[in-house]
Protein backbone atom coordinates (compact mmCIF):
# COMPACT_ATOMS: atom_id res chain seq x y z
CA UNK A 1 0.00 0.00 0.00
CA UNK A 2 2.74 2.17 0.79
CA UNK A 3 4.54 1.31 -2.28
CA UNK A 4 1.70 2.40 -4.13
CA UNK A 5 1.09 5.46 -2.76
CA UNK A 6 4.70 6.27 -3.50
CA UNK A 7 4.24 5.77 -7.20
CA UNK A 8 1.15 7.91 -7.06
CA UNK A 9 2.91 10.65 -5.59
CA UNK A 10 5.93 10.55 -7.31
CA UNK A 11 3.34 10.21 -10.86
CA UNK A 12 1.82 13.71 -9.68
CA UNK A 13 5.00 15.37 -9.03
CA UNK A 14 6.41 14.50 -13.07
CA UNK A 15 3.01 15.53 -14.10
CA UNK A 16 3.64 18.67 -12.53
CA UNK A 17 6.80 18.94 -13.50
CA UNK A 18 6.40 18.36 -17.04
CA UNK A 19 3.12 21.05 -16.81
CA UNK A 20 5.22 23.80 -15.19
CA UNK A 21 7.69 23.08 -18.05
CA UNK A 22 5.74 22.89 -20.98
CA UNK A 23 4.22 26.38 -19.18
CA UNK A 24 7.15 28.00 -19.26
CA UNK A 25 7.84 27.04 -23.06
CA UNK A 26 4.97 27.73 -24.06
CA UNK A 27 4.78 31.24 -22.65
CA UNK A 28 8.59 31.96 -24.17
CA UNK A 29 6.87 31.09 -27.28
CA UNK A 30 4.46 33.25 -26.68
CA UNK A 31 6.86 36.22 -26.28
CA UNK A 32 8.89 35.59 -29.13
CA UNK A 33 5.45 35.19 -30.84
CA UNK A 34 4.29 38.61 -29.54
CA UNK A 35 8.03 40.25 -30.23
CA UNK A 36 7.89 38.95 -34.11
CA UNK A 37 4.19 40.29 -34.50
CA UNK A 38 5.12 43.80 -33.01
CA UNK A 39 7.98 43.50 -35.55
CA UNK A 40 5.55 42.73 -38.20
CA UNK A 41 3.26 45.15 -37.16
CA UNK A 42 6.35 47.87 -37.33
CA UNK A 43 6.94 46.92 -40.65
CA UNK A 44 4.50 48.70 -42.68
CA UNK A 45 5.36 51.96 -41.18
CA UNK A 46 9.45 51.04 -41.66
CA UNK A 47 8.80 50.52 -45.46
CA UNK A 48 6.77 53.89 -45.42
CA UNK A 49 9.85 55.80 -43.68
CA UNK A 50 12.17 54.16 -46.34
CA UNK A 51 10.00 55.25 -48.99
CA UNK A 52 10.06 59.12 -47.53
CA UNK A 53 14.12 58.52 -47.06
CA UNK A 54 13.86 57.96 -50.96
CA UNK A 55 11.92 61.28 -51.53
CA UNK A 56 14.38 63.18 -49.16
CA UNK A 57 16.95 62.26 -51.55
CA UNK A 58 15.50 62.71 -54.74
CA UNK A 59 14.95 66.06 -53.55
CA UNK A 60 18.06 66.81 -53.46
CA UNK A 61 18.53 66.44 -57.23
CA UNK A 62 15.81 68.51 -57.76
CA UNK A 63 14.68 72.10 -57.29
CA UNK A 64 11.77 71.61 -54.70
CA UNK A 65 11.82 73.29 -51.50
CA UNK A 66 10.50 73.11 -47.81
CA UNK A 67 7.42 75.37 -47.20
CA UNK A 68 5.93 74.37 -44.07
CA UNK A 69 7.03 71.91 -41.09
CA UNK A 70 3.83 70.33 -39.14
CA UNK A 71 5.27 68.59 -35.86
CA UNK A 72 2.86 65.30 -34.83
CA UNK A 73 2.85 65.11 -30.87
CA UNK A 74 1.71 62.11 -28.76
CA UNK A 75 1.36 63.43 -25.09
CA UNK A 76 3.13 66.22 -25.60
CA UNK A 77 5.97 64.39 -27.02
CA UNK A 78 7.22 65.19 -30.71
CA UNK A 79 7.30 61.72 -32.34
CA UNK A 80 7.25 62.80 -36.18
CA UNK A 81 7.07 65.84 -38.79
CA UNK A 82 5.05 66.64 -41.46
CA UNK A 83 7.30 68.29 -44.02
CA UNK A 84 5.12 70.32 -47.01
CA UNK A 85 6.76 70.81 -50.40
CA UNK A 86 6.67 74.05 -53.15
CA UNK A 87 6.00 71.54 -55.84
CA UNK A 88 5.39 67.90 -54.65
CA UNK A 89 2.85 66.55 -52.30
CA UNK A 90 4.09 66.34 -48.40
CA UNK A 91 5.48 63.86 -46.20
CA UNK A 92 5.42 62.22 -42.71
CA UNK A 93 7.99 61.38 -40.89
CA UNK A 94 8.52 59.66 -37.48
CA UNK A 95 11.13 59.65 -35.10
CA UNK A 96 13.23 56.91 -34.51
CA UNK A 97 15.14 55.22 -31.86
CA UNK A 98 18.23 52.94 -31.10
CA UNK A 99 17.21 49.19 -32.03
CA UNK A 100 18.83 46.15 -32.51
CA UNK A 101 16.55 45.26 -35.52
CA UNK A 102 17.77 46.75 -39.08
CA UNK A 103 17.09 50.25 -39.51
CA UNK A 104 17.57 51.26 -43.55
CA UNK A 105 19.13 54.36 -44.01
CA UNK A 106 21.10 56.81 -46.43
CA UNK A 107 25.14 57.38 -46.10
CA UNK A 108 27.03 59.46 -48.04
CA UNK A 109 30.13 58.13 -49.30
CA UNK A 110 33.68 59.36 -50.17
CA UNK A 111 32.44 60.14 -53.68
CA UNK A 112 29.52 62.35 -52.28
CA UNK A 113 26.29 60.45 -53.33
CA UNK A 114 24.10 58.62 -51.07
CA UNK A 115 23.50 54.84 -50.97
CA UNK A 116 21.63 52.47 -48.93
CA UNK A 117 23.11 51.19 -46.05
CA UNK A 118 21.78 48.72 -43.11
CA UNK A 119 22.56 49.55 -39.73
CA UNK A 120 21.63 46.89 -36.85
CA UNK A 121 23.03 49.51 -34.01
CA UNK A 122 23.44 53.42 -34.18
CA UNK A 123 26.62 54.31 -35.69
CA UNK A 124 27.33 50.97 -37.05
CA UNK A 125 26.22 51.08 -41.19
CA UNK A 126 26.88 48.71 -43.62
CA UNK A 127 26.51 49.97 -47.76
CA UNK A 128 23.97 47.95 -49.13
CA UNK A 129 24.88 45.71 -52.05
CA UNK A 130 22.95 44.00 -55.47
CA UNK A 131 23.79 40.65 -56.45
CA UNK A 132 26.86 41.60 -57.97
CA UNK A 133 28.31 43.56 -54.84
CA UNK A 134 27.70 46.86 -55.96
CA UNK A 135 26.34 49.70 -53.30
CA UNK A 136 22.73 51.31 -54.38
CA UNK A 137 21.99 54.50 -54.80
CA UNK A 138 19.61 56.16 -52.67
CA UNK A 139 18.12 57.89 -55.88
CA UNK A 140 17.80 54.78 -57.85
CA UNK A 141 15.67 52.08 -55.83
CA UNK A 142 13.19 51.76 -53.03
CA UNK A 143 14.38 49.06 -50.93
CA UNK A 144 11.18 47.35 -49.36
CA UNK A 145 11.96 44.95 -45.73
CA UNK A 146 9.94 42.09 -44.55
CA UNK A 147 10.11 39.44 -41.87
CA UNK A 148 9.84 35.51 -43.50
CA UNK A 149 10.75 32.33 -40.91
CA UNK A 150 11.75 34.80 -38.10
CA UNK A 151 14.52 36.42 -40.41
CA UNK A 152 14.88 40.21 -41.76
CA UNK A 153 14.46 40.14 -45.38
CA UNK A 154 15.43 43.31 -47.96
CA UNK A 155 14.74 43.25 -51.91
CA UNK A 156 16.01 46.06 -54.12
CA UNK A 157 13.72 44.76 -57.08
CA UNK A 158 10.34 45.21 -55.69
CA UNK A 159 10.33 41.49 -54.54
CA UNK A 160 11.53 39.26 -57.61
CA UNK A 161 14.71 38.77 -55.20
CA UNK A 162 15.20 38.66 -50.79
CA UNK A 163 18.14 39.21 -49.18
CA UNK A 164 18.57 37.52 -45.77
CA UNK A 165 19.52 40.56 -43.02
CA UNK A 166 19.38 38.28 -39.85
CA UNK A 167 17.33 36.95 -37.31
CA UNK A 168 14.53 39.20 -36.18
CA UNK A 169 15.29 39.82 -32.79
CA UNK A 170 15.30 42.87 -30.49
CA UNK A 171 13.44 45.45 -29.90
CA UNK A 172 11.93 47.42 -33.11
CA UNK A 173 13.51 50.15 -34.87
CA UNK A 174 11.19 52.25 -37.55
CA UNK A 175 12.86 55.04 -38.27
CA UNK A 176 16.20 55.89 -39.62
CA UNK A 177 15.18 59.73 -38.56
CA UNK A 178 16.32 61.02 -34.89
CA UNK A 179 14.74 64.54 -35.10
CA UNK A 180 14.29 67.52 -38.06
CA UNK A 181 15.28 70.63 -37.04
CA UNK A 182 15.64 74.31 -39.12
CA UNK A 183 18.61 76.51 -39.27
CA UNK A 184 20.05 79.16 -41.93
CA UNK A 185 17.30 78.64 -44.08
CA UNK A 186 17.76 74.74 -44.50
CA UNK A 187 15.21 72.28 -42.64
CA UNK A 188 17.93 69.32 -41.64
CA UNK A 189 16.81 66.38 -41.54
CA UNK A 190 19.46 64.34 -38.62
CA UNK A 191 19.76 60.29 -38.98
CA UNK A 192 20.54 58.70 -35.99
CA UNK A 193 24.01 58.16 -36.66
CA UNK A 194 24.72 61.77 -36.62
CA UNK A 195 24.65 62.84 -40.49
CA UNK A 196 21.91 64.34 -42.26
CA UNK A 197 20.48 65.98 -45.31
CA UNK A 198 19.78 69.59 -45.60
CA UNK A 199 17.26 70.76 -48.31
CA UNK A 200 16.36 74.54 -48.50
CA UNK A 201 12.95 76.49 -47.09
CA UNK A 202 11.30 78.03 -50.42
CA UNK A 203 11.81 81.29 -48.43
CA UNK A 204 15.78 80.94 -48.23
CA UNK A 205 15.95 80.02 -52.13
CA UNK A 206 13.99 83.41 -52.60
CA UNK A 207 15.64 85.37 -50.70
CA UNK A 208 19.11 84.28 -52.01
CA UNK A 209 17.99 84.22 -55.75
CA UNK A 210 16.71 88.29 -54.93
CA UNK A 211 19.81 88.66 -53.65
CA UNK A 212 21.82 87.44 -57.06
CA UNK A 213 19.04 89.92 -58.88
CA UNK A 214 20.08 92.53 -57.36
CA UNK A 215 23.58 92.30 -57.48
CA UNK A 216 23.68 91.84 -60.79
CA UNK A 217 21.68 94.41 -61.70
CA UNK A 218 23.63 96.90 -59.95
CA UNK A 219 26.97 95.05 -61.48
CA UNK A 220 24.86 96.12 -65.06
CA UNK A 221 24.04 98.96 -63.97
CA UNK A 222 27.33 100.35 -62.65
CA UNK A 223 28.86 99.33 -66.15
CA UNK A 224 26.31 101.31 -67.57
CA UNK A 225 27.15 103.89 -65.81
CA UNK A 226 30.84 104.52 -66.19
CA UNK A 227 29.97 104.18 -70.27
CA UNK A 228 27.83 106.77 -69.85
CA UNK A 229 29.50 109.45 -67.39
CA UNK A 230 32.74 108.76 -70.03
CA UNK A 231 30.70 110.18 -72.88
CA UNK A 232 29.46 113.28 -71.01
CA UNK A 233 26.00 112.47 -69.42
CA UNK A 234 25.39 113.68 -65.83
CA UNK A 235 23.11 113.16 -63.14
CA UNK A 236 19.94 114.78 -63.19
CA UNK A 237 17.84 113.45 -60.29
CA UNK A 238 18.04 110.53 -57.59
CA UNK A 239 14.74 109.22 -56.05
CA UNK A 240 14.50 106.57 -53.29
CA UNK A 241 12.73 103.44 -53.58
CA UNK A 242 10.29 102.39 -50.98
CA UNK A 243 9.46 99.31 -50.22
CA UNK A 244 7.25 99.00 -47.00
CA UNK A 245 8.61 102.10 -45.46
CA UNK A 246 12.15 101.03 -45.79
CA UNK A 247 14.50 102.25 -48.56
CA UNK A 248 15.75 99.12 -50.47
CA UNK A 249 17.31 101.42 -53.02
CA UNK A 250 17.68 104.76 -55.51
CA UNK A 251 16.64 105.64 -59.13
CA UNK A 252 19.02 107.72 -60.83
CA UNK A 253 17.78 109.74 -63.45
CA UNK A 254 20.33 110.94 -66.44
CA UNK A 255 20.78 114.39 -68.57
CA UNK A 256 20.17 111.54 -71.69
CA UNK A 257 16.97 110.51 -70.21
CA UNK A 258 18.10 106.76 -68.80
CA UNK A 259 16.74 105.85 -65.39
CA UNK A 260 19.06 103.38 -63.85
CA UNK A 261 18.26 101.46 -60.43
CA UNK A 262 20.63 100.75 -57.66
CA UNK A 263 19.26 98.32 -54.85
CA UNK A 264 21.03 98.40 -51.32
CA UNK A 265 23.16 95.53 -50.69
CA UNK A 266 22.83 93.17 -47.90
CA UNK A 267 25.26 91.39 -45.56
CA UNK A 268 25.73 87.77 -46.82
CA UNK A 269 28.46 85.50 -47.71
CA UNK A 270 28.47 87.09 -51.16
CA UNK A 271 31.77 88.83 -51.74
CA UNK A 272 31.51 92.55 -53.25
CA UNK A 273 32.13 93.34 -56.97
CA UNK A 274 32.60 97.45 -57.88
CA UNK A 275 34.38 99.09 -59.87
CA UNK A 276 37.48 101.99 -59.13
CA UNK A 277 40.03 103.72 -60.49
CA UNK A 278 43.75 102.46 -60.08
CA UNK A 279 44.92 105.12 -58.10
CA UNK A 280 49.00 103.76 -58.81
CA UNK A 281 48.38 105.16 -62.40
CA UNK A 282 47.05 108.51 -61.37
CA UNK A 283 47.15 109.29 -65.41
CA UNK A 284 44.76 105.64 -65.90
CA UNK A 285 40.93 107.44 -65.84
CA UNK A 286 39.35 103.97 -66.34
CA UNK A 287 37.76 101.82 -64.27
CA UNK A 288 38.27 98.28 -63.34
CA UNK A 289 36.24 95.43 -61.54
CA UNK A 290 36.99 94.31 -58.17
CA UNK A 291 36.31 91.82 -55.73
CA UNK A 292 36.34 92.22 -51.90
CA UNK A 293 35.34 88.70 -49.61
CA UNK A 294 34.34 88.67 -46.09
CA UNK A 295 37.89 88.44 -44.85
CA UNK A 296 40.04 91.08 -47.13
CA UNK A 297 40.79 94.23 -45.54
CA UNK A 298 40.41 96.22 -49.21
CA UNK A 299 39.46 95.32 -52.48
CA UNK A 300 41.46 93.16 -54.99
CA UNK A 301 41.61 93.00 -58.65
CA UNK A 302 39.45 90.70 -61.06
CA UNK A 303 42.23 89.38 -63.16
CA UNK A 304 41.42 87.62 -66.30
CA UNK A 305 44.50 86.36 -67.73
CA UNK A 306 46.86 88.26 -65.33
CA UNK A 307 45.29 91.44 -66.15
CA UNK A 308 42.67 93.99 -64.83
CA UNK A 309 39.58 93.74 -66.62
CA UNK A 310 38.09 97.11 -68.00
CA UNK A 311 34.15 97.89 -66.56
CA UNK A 312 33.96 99.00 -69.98
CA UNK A 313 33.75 99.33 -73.38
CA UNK A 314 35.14 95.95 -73.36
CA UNK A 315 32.31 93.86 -74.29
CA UNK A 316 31.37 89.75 -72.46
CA UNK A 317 33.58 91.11 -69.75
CA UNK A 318 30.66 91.71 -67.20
CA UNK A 319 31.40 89.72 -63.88
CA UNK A 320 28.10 88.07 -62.56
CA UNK A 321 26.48 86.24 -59.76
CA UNK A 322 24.28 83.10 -59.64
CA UNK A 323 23.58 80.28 -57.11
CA UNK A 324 23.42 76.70 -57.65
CA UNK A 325 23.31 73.45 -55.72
CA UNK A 326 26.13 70.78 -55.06
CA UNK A 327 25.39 67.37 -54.18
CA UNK A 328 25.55 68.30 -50.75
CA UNK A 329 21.81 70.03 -51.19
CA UNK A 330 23.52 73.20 -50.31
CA UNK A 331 23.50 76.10 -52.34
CA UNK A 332 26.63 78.38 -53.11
CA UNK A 333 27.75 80.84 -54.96
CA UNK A 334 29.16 80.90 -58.15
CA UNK A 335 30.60 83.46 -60.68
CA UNK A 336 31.08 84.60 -63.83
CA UNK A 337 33.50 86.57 -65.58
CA UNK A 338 32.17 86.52 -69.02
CA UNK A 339 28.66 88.14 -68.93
CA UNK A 340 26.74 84.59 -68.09
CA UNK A 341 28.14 82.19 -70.30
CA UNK A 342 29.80 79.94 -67.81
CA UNK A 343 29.64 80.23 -64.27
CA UNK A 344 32.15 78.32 -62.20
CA UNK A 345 31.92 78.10 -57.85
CA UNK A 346 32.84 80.91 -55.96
CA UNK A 347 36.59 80.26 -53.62
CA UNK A 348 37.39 81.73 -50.94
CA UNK A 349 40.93 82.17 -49.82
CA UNK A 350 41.49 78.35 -48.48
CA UNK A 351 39.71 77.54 -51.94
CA UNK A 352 36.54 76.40 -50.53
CA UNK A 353 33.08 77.08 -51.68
CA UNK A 354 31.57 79.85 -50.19
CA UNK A 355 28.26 79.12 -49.07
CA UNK A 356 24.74 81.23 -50.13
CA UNK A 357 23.61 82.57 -46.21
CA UNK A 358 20.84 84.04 -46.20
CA UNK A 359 21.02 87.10 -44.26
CA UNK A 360 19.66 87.68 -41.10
CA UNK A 361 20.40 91.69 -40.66
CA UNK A 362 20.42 94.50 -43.35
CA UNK A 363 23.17 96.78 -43.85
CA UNK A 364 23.22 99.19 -46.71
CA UNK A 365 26.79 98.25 -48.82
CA UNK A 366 25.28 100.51 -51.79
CA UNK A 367 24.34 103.58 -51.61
CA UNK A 368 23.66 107.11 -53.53
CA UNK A 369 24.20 110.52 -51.98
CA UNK A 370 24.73 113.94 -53.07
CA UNK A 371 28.20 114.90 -51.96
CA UNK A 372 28.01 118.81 -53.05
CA UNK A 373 26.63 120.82 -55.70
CA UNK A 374 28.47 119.19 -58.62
CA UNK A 375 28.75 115.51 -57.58
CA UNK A 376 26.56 112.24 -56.99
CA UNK A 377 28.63 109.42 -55.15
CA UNK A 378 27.71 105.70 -56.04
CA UNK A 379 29.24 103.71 -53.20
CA UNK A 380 30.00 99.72 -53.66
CA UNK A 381 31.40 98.39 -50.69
CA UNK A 382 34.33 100.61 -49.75
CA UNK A 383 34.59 102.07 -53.35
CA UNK A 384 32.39 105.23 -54.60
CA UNK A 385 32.29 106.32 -58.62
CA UNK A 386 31.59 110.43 -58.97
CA UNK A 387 28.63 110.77 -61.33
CA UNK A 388 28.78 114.53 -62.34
CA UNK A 389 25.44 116.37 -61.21
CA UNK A 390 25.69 119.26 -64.45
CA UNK A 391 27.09 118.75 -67.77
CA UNK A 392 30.23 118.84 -68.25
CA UNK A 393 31.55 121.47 -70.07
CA UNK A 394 34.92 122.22 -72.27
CA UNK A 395 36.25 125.48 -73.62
CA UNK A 396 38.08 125.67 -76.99
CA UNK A 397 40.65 128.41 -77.21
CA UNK A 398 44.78 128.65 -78.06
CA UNK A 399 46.66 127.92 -75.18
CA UNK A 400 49.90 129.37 -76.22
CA UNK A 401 50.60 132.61 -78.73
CA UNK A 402 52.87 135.38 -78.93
CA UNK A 403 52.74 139.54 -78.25
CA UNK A 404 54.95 142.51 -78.65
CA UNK A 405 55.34 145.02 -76.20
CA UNK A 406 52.53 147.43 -75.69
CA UNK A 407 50.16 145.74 -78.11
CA UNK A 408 46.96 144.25 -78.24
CA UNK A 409 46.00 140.48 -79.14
CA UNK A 410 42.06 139.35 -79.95
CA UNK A 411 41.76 136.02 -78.91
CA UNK A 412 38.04 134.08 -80.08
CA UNK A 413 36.59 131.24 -77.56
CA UNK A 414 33.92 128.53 -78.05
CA UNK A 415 32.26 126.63 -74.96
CA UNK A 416 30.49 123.62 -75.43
CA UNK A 417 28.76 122.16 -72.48
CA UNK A 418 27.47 123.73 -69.66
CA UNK A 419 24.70 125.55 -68.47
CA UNK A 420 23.34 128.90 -70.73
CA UNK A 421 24.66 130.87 -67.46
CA UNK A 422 28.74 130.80 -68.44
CA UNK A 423 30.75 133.46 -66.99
CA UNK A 424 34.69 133.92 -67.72
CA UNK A 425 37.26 135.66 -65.45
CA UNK A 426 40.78 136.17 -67.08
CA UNK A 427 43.42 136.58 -64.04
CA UNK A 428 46.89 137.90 -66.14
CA UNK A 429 50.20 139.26 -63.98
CA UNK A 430 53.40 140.79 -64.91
CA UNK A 431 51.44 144.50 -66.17
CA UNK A 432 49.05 142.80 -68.57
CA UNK A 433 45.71 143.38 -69.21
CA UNK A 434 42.23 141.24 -70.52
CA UNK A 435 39.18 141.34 -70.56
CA UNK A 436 35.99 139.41 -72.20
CA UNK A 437 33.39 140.32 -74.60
CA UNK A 438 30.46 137.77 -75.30
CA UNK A 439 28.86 137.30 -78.77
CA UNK A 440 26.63 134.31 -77.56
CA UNK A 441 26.01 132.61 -74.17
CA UNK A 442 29.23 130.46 -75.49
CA UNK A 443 31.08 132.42 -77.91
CA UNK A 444 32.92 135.38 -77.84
CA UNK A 445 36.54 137.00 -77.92
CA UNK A 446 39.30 137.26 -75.26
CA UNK A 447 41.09 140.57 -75.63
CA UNK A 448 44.66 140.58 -73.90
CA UNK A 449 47.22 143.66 -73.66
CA UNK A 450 50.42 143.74 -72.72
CA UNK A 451 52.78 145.92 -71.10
CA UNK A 452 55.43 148.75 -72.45
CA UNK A 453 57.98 146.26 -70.35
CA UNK A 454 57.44 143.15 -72.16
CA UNK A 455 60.64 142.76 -73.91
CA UNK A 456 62.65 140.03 -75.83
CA UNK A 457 62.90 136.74 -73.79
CA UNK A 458 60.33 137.35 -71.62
CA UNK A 459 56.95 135.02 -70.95
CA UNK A 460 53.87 135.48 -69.05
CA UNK A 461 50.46 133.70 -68.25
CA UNK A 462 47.31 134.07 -67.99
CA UNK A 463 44.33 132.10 -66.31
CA UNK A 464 41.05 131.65 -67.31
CA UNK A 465 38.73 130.62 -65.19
CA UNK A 466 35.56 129.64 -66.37
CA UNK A 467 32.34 128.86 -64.23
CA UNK A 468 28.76 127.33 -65.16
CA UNK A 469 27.16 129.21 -62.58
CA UNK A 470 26.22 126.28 -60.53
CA UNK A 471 29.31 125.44 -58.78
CA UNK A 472 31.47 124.27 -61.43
CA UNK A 473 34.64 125.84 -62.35
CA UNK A 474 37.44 124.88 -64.85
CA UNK A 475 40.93 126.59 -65.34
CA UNK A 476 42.46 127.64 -68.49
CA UNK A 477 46.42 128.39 -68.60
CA UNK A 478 47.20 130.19 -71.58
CA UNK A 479 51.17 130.89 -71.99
CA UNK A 480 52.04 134.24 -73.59
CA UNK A 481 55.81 134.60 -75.45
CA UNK A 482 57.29 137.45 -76.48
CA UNK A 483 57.50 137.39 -80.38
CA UNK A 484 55.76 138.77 -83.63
């Protein structure tokens, strides 16, 4: 009897065994069961953030820019973005976080492109690779993940081929996107390994490509300009121009009725092109481009084959501005030196590209102002052109002749130029005499005499000065020999 009850006993206590066993399997199963289907259930939203990873990148190829950033909150808690578009519908985005399970993201490599990589802890990527071992651009395919007999599988074909990633285990990863952030006028999108991909607001892009307007209207204009003041046209008027209460620039109005515009510079990255005389060749009345970056102390030269290139009448010569993208998504600057054909990047003095920043505070680098009563000055940076405010005006008579003593010398004058208001003042020394008599507003006769003492040998001068009656005055030396 006892024997038997023994065997009972020792019966219940395998059963229970076994039961409390199979328990604890089956509730392991269970976990790895509910682990795999909140991987599963992850995955739709994984293949949806490497989809918008795609679009992030093709963007950068193309010119479409940020409008609008919506941020998605759970509990107060950011846990995605909304990003809108200026040409192309919007997308979502969701944070992610560290995970041991694949996360598919974008890496630049050393030739500056992005590819596909697989990461299965932050800062750990691997480039992804085709069948025949050859990385995939980001802007080529849409890799698609899955889960199949408890292993990660990627295609790269839409399905006709799975590559094997590992076991699915660990917690789930569904985002290759820490956080987006804005800064300068580019909305950066930050991976969780650290790099990122910065694609322009449609504000920035704006606001940089009015910024190359400008310039390079007031490059054309300024080249205009000297043509013009070089053949004798003056200033006339300047009028401000007002845009919402704040000056953003001057109309000048010329004597040969062209109205040019100069807009007010800004402070940016962009390096400033003017013009000035080279004051080492005081007898060189020409002007010449320059070029002053962020960093120079004074202007330099724009050389074009080791030589100072003439604002005008030189024609193709006209240095401009423009903007473009590198593969970066970054916009810079970029020049040209032949009036637009070909623009090449812009190099600062460690020849790096200089980036476009948009600028966050104006400051007036052009301006217009009315020195006196005969000049305009057109400022560029730390240059300034003199624009005559009257015409110009010349006067046409001998410079050099010869007298006896106590005689008397009738001397004709033409001006050309000038207001109808000319008046002449001869200043003589050495006991001779002249005076003026007018035939037209700018005609008439200069009549000289000279002394009983002017004898054999002997020279004198006599200056004419000659004044608009606005402020302007010109000098006229004539030189007087003794002589028949």
């Amino acid at each position: 009897m006892k024997r038997r009850l023994s065997s009972i006993l020792t019966s219940i206590v395998l059963v229970l065994s076994l039961t409390g066993c199979f328990n604890q399997i089956e509730n392991e199963l269970g976990h790895i069961s509910r682990r795999i289907k909140a991987m599963e259930d992850n995955l739709v939203l994984m293949n949806e953030n490497i989809g918008t990873l795609h679009t992030l990148v093709d963007k950068l190829n193309s010119y479409d820019f940020v409008t609008r950033i919506t941020r998605i909150y759970d509990n107060y808690e950011i846990i995605g973005y909304t990003i809108s578009f200026s040409k192309s519908p919007s997308i979502t985005i969701y944070n992610g976080k560290d995970a041991q399970t694949p996360v598919i993201s974008v890496k630049k490599a050393e030739d500056g492109i992005f590819y596909w990589a697989v990461s299965y802890s932050v800062g750990h990527e691997e480039f992804l690779t085709n069948n025949v071992g050859q990385r995939i651009p980001a802007v080529a395919v849409t890799p698609k993940i899955k889960i199949e007999n408890g292993n990660w599988m990627v295609t790269y074909d839409n399905g006709v081929i799975w590559h094997n990633l590992g076991h699915a285990t660990g917690s789930a990863g569904t985002s290759f996107i820490r956080d987006v952030t804005e800064n300068d006028g580019y909305v950066r999108f930050n991976f969780l390994d650290g790099t990122f991909i910065s694609i322009p607001t449609l504000e920035a892009y704006d606001r940089l490509n009015e910024i190359v307007n400008r310039t390079n209207s007031n490059l054309s204009s300024l080249e205009q300009l000297v043509t013009l003041v070089s053949q004798g046209v003056y200033a006339k008027e300047i009028k401000p121009i007002i845009e919402e209460r704040d000056t953003i620039g001057y109309s000048l109005f010329l004597s040969d009725s062209t109205v040019m515009t100069f807009y007010n510079g800004v402070a940016t990255t962009l390096p400033t092109i003017g013009a000035a005389k080279d004051h080492l060749n005081p007898a060189d009345s020409n002007y010449y481009w320059t070029i002053k970056y962020e960093s120079d102390r004074e202007a330099r030269w724009i050389l074009l084959g080791g030589k100072k290139v003439r604002v005008s009448p030189q024609t193709g010569t006209l240095p401009l501005v423009g903007l473009k993208r590198d593969i970066d998504g970054v916009f810079y600057w970029t020049i040209s030196y032949d009036a637009g054909k070909t623009y090449i990047w812009l190099l600062d003095d460690d020849n790096k590209k200089v980036a476009a920043a948009v600028p966050k505070i104006n400051m007036i680098i052009t301006a217009i102002t009315i020195v006196d009563v005969n000049y305009i000055e057109l400022t560029m940076g730390d240059q300034k052109v003199l624009i005559p405010r009257y015409a110009p005006f010349n006067i046409n008579i001998p410079t050099s002749f010869k007298m006896l003593a106590s005689s008397t010398i009738t001397v004709g004058y033409t001006i050309t130029g000038g207001s109808n208001d000319m008046d002449l003042l001869p200043v003589t020394k050495d006991g001779f005499y002249a005076r003026v008599i007018k035939s037209t507003a700018r005609t008439g006769n200069l009549i000289i005499y000279s002394p009983a003492t002017f004898t054999e040998g002997k020279e004198s001068e006599l200056v004419l000065i000659v004044s608009d009656g606005l402020g302007s005055l010109k000098n006229t030396i004539i030189t007087i020999k003794y002589g028949s």
